[in-house]
Protein backbone atom coordinates (compact mmCIF):
# COMPACT_ATOMS: atom_id res chain seq x y z
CA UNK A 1 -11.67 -20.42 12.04
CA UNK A 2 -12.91 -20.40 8.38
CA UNK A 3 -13.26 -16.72 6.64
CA UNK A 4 -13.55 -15.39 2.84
CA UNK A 5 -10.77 -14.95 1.33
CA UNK A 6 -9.59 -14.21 -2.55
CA UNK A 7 -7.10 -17.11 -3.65
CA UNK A 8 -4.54 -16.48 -6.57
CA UNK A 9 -3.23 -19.67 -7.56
CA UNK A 10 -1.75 -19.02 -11.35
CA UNK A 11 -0.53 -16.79 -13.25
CA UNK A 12 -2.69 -14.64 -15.27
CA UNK A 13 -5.92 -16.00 -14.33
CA UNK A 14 -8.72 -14.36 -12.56
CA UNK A 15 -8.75 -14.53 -8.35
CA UNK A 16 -11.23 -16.75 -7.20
CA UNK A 17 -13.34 -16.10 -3.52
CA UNK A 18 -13.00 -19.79 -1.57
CA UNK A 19 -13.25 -20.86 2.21
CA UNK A 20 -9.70 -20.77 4.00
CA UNK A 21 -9.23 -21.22 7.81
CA UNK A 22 -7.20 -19.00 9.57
CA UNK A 23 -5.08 -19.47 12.58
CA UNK A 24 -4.68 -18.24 16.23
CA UNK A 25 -3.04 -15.64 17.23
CA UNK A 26 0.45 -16.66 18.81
CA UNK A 27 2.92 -14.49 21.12
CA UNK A 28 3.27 -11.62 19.35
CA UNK A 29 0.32 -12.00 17.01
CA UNK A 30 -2.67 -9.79 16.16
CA UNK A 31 -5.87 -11.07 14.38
CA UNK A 32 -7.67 -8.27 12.90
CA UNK A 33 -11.11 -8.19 11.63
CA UNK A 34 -10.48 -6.58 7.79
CA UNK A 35 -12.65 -3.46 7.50
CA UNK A 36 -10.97 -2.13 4.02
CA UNK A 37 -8.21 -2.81 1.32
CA UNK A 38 -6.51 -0.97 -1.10
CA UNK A 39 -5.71 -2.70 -4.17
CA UNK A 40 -2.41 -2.03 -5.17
CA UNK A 41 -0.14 -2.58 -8.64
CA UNK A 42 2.38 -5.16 -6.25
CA UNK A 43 -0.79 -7.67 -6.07
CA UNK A 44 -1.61 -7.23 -9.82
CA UNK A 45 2.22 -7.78 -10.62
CA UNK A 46 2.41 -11.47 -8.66
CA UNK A 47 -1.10 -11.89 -10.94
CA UNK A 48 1.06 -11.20 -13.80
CA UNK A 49 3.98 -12.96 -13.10
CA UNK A 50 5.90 -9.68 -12.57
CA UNK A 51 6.37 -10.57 -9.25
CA UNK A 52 9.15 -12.45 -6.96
CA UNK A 53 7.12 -14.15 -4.55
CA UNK A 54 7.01 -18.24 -4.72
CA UNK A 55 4.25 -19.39 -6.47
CA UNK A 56 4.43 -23.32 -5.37
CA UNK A 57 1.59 -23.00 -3.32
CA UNK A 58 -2.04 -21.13 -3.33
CA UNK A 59 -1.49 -17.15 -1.98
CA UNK A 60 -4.36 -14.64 -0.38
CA UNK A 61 -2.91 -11.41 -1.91
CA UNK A 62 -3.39 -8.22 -0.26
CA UNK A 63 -1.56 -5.72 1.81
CA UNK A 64 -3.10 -2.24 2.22
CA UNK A 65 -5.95 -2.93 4.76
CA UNK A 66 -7.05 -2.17 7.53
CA UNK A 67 -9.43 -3.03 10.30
CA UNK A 68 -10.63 -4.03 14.03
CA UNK A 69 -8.42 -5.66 16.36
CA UNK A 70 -9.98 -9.34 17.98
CA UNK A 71 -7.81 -11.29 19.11
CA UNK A 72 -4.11 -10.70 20.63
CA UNK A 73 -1.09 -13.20 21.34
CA UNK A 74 -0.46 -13.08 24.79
CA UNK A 75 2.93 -11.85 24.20
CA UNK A 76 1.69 -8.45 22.90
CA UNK A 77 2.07 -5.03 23.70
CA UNK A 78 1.59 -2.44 20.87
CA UNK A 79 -2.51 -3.07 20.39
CA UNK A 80 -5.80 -4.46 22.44
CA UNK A 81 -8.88 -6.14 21.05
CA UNK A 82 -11.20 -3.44 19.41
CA UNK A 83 -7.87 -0.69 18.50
CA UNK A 84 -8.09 0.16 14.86
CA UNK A 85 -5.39 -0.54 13.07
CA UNK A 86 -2.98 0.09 9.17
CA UNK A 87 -1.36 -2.81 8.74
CA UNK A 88 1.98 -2.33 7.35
CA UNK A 89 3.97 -3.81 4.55
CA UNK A 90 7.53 -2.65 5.94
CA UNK A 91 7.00 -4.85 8.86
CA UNK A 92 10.14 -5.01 11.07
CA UNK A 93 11.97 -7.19 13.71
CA UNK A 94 14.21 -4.38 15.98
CA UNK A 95 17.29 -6.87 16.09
CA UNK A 96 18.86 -7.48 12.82
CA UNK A 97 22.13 -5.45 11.39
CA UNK A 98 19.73 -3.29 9.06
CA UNK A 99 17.12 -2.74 11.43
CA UNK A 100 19.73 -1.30 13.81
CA UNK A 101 21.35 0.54 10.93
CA UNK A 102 18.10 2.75 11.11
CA UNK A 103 16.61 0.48 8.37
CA UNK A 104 13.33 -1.52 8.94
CA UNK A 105 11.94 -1.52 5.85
CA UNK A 106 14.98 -3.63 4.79
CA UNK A 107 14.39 -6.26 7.29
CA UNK A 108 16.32 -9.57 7.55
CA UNK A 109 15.17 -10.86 10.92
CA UNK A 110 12.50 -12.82 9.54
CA UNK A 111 10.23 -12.18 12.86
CA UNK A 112 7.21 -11.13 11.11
CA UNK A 113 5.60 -14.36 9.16
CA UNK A 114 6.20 -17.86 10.62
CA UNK A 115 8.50 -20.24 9.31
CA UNK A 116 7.45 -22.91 6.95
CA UNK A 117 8.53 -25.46 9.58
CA UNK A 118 5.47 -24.11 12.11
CA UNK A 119 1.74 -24.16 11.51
CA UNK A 120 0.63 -21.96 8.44
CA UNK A 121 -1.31 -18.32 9.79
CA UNK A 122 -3.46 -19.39 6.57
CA UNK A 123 -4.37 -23.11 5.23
CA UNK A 124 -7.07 -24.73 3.25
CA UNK A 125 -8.23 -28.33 3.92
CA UNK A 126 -4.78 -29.06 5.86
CA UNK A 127 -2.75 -27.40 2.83
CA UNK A 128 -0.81 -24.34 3.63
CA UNK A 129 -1.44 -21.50 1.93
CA UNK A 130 0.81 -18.23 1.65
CA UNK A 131 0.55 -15.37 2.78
CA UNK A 132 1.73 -12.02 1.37
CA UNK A 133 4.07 -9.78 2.60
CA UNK A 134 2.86 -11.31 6.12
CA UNK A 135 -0.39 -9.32 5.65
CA UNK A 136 -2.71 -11.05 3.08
CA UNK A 137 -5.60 -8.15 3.35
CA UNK A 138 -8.19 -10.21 0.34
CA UNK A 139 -9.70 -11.81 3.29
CA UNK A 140 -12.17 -11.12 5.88
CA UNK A 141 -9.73 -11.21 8.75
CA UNK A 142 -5.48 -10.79 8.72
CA UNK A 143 -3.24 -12.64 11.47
CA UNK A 144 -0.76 -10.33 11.63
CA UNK A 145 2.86 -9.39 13.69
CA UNK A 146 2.70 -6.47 16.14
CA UNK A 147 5.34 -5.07 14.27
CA UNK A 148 3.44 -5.08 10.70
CA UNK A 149 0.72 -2.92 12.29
CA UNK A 150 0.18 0.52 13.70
CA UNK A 151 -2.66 1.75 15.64
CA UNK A 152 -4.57 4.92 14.55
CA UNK A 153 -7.41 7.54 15.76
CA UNK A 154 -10.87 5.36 16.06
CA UNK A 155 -12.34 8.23 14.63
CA UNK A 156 -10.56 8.07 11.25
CA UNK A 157 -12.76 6.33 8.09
CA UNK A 158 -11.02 2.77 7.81
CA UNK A 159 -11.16 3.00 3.90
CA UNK A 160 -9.64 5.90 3.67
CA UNK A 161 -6.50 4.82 6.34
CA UNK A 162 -5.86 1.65 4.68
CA UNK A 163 -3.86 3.44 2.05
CA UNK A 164 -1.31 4.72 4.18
CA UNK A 165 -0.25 1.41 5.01
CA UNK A 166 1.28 0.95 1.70
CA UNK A 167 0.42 3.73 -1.52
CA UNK A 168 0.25 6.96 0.58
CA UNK A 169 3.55 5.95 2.73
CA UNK A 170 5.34 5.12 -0.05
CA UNK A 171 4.91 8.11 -2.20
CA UNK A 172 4.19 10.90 -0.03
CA UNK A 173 7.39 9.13 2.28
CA UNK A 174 9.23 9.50 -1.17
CA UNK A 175 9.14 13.45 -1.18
CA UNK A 176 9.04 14.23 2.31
CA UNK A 177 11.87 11.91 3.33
CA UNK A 178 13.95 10.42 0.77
CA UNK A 179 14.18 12.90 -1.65
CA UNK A 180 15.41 15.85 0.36
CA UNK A 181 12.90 17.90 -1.59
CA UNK A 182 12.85 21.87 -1.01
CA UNK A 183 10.20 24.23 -0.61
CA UNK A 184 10.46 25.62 -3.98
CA UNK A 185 11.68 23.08 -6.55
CA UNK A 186 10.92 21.57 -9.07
CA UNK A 187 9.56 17.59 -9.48
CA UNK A 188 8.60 15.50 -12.46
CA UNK A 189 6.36 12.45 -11.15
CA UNK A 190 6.75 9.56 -13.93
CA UNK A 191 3.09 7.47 -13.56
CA UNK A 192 0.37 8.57 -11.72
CA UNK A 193 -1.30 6.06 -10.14
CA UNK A 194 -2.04 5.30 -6.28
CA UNK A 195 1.51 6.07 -5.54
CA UNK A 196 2.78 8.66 -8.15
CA UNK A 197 -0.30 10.63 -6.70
CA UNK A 198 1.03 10.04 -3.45
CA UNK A 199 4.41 11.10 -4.71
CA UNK A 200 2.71 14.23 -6.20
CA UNK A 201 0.63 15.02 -2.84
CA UNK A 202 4.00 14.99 -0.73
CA UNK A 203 5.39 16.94 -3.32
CA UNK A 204 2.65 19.70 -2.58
CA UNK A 205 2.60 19.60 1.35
CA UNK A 206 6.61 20.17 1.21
CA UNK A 207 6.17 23.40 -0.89
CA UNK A 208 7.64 22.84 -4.69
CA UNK A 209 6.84 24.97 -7.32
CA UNK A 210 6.13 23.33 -9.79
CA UNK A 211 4.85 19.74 -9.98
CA UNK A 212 4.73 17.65 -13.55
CA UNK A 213 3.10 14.78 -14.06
CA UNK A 214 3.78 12.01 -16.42
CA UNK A 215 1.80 9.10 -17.46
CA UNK A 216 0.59 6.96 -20.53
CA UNK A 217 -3.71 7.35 -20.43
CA UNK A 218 -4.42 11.24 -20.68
CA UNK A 219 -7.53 10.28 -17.80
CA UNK A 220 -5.14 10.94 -15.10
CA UNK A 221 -4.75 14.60 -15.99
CA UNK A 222 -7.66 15.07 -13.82
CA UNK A 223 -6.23 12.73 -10.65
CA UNK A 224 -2.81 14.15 -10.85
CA UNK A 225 -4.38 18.38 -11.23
CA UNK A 226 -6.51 17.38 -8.26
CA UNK A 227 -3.61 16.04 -6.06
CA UNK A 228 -1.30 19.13 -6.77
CA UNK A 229 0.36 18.43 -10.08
CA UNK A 230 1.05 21.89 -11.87
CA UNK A 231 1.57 20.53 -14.90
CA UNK A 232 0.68 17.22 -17.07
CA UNK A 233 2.57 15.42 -19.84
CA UNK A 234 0.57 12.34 -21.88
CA UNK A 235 3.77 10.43 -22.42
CA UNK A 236 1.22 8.57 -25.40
CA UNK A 237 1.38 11.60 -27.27
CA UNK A 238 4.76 13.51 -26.33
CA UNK A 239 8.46 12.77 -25.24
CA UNK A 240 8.30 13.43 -21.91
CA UNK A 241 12.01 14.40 -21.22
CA UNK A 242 11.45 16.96 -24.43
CA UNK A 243 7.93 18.20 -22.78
CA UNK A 244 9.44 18.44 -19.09
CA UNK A 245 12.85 20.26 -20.53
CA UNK A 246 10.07 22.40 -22.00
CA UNK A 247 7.86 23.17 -19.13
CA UNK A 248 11.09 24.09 -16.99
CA UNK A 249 12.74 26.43 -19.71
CA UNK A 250 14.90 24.16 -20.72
CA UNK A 251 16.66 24.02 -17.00
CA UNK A 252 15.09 20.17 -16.08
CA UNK A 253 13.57 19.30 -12.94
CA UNK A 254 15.16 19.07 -8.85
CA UNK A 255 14.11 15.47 -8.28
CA UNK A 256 12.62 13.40 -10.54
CA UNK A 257 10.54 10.09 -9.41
CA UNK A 258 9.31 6.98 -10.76
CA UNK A 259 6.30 5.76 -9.15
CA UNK A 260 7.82 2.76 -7.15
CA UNK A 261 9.87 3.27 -3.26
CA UNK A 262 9.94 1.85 0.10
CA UNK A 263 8.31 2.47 2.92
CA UNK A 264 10.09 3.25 6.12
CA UNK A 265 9.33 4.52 10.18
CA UNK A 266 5.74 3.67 9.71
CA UNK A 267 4.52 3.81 13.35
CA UNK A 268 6.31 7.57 12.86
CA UNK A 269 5.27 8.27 9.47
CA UNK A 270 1.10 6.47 9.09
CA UNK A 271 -0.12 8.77 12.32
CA UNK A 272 1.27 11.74 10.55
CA UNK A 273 0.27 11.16 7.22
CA UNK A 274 -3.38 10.56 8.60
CA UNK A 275 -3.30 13.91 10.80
CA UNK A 276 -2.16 15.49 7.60
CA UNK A 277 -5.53 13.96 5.94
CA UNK A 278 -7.45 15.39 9.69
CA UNK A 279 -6.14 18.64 8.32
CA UNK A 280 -7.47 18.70 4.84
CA UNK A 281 -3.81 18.61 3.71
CA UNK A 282 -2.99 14.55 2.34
CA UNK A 283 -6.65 14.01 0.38
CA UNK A 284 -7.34 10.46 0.76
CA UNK A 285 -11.14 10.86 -0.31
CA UNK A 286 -9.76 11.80 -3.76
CA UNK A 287 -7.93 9.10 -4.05
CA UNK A 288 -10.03 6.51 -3.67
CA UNK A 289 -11.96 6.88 -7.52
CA UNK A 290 -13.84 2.77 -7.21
CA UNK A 291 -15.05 1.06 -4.71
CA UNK A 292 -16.91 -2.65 -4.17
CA UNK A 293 -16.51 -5.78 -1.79
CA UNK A 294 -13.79 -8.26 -2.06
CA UNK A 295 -16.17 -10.37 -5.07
CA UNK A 296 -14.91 -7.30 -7.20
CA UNK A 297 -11.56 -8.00 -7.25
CA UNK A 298 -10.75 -8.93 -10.28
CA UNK A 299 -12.62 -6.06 -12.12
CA UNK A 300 -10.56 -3.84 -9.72
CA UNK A 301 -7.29 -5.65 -11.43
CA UNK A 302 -9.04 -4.45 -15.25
CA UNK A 303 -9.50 -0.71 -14.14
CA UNK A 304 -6.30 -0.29 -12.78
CA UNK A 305 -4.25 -2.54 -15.74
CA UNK A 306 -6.76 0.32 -18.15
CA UNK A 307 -5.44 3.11 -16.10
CA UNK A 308 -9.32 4.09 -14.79
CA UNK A 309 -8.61 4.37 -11.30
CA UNK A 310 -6.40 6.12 -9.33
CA UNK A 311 -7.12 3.30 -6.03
CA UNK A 312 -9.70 0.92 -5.76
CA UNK A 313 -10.94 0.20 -2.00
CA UNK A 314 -12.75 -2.96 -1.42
CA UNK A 315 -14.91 -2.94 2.12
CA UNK A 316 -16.17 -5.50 4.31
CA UNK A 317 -18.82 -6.27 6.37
């Protein structure tokens, strides 16, 4: 089946929108019709060369979206066509020593992406192509493992969901779970993009008292005030251990948090974030500051390397 899809295929140059097919679903498979994707700083860091992902072959980045399930393996259980689904980065395989060390997100099984020995998920022309974190979400449709999905409510705006699967989990899952954060502390939030927002939002549902955030371009004063911060720092202008020791009476922060974590218990964690949005509690509308169609990629990349967006969500038809 051939589908739209944005190919990255060096380092530092632009994404460009080609023709790829995409397979079948086998077994335990899902193909998903791609209603929305987050663009996230993990694509733009394989763009430049930040990443650790092999680059000896073509890759559809990608891996906050969400969509419409078509197609099922006949092996699988969790979804049906036409469920809505968050696909998930943290996807897991149930058997391996970390999994059953209550670890998923550190996965060793391997059961999520196919080998390289099997037929590619994605190929162009009879050339494999890779596919990211088993997800790929620049593309009008994701093949995808059970267990790198969760379904949600129908009745939940895709756009808005797909940054649970990756963003949202991550940083509100950083001060609700890892953290052991306290009603009434104190958190500094170093970098307040998609997920230090996140960070700062779980900071706010789990009651602390005072909230800074830190980053470099003094426009995210007005994301990181709207999500709950307390207090902001413009780490340009200011040393931000001197301005946070300041803020706090010289007494320092609880927990402090750089803007980077893993996600883990998604098919716990994603329906609870997203009742939380049902609620008016996690604001997902907020965070979504640019939008456009999967053409707009690479201008998504410029806002978010300029610091103008807090996510950008690309739709389909």
């Amino acid at each position: 089946m051939e589908i739209n899809a944005a190919v990255f295929r060096k380092v530092h140059e632009k994404l460009a929108i080609e023709t790829v097919e995409i397979d079948k679903p086998w077994g335990r498979e899902v193909l998903v019709r791609t209603a929305a994707t987050g663009v996230c700083h993990s694509d733009l860091h394989v763009v430049d060369g930040q990443g650790r992902f092999p680059l000896d072959r073509p890759i559809v980045l990608g891996h906050e979206g969400a969509g419409v399930v078509e197609a099922v393996g006949a092996e699988v259980t969790a979804v049906k066509p036409g469920d809505h689904i968050v696909a998930c980065l943290s996807g897991f395989c149930g058997n391996c020593p970390q999994c059953l060390a209550g670890h998923p997100n550190l996965c060793t099984g391997g059961l999520v992406t196919r080998p390289d020995s099997a037929a590619p998920r994605l190929s162009q022309k009879g050339q494999p192509l890779r596919q990211f974190i088993g997800i790929s979400s620049y593309a009008e449709k994701m093949l995808l493992h059970e267990n790198s999905l969760v379904k949600i409510d129908p009745e939940l705006p895709l756009d808005r969901a797909a940054l649970v699967g990756c963003g949202v989990l991550t940083g509100v899952g950083a001060a609700l779970r890892t953290s052991g954060l306290e009603a009434g502390q104190a958190v500094v939030v170093f970098g307040c993009g998609g997920v230090g927002l996140s960070i700062i939002q779980g900071a706010r549902i789990g009651g602390a008292r005072q909230i800074i955030g830190v980053d470099q371009f003094p426009s995210k004063r007005e994301m990181a005030e709207r999500a709950g911060a307390t207090h902001f720092v413009n780490s340009a202008e200011d040393d931000p251990v001197k301005a946070v020791r300041a803020l706090t009476g010289g007494l320092g922060v609880d927990h402090a948090f750089e803007a980077v974590g893993n996600a883990k218990r998604f098919r716990y964690d994603i329906p609870t974030y997203l009742e939380f949005y049902r609620q008016g509690r996690l604001k997902l509308d907020e965070m979504v500051t640019k939008r456009g169609r999967l053409g707009d990629i690479n201008e998504a990349f410029r806002a978010m390397k300029a610091g103008e967006v807090a996510r950008t969500v690309l739709t389909f038809d």
